[in-house]
Protein backbone atom coordinates (compact mmCIF):
# COMPACT_ATOMS: atom_id res chain seq x y z
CA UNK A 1 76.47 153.53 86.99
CA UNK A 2 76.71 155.36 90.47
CA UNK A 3 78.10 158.34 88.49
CA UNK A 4 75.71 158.75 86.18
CA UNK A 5 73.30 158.58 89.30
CA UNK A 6 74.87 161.79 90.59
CA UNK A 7 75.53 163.53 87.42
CA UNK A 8 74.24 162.74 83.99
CA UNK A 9 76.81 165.08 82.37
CA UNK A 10 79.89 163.86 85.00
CA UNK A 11 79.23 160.27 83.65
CA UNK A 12 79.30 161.00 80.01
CA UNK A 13 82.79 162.40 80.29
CA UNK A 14 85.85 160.48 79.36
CA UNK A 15 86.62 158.56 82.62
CA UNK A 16 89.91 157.41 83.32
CA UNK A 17 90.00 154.41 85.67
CA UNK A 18 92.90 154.42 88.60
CA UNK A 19 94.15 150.95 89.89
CA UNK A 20 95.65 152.23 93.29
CA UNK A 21 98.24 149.90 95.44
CA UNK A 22 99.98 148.23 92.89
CA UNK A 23 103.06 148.32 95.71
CA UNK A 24 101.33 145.76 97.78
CA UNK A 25 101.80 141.81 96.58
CA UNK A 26 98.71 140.67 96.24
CA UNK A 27 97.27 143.46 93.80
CA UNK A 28 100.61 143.37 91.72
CA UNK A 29 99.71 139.55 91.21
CA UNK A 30 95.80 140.00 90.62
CA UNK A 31 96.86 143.22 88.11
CA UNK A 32 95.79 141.49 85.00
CA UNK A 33 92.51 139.80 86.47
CA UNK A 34 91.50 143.46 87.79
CA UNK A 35 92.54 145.30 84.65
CA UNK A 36 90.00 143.00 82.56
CA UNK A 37 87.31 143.10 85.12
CA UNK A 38 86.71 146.99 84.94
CA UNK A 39 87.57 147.72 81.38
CA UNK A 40 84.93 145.30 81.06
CA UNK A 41 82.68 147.31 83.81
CA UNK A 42 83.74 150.53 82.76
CA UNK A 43 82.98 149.68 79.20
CA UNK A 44 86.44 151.70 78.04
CA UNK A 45 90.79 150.30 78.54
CA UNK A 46 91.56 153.36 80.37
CA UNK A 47 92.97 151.74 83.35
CA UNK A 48 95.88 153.08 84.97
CA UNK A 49 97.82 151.24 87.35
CA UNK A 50 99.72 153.27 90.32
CA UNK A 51 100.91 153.18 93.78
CA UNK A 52 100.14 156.62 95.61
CA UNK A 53 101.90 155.15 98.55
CA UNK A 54 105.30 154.60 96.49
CA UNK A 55 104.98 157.65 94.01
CA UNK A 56 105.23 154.55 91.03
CA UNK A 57 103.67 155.65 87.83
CA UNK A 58 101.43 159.02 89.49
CA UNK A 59 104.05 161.13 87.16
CA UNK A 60 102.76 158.94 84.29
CA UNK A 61 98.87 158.82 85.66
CA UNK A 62 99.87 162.93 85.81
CA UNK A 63 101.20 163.39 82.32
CA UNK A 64 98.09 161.14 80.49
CA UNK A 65 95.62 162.99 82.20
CA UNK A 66 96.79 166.26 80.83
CA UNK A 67 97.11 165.00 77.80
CA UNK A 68 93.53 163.66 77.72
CA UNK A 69 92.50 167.53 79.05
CA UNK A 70 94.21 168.83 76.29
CA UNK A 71 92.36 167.00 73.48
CA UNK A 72 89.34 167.45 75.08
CA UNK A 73 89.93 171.13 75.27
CA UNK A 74 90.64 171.15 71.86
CA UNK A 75 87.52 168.69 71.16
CA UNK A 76 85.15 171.14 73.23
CA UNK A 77 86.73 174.49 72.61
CA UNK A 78 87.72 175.16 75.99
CA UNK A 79 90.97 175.67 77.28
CA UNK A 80 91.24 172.84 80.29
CA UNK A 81 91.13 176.07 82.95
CA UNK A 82 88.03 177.23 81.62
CA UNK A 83 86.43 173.51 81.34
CA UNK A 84 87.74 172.58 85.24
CA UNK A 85 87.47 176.01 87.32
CA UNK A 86 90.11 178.77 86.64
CA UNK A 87 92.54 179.24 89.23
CA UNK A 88 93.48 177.66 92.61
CA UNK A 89 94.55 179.69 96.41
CA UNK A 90 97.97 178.03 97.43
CA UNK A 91 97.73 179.65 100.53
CA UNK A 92 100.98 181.55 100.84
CA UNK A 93 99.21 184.75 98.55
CA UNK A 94 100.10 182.79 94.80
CA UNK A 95 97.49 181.64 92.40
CA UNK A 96 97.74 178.58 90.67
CA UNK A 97 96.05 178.14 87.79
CA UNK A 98 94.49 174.49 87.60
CA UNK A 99 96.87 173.19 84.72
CA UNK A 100 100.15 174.35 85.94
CA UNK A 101 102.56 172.07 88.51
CA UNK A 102 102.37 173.29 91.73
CA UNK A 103 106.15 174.90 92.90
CA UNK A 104 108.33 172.74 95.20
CA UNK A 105 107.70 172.90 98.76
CA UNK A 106 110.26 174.92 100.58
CA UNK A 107 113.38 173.21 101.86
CA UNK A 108 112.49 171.58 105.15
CA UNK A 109 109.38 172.64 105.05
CA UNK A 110 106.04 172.36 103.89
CA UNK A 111 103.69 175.10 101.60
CA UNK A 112 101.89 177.72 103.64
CA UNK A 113 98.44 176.22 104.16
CA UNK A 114 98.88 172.75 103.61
């Protein structure tokens, strides 16, 4: 509801839901509870279930979300650059566009910028 409060169009996208913590005890045991609670608020099952603190299923959160940009690329018309922005500054000169993986950090180091 608070979306669609900022942004009409924003709220009538396909929303994917992000359970964050799931490395900490008491969330892992309340996982179900909370999974049924905001389907049921979000009014969708797209709840994903992560720990950004552990790195524990953000590869999987990473690969379904691209996935989901995909179809609705295809869906729209759009290719997911042209739907989310175009291209992104790293920094260090490159250009990422949106969709690709960013490169490794240098060894030992971090990327120029960040």
């Amino acid at each position: 509801m608070e979306l669609s409060l900022f942004s009409p169009a924003l709220a009538a996208r396909t929303q994917i839901v992000i359970i964050n913590k799931i490395d900490l005890p008491h969330v892992r045991e309340k996982l179900g509870e909370l999974r049924a609670q905001l389907a049921k608020a979000a009014g969708h099952s797209r709840i994903f279930a992560l720990s950004a603190a552990t790195g524990e299923r953000v590869e999987d959160l990473m690969q379904r979300v691209r996935l989901q940009l995909d179809k609705m690329a295809v869906e729209d018309g759009a290719t997911p650059t042209e739907m989310f922005g175009g291209t992104l500054a790293l920094g260090d000169g490159q250009v990422l566009d949106e969709m690709e993986r960013l490169p490794p950090p240098p060894r030992g180091g971090r990327r120029a910028g960040r």
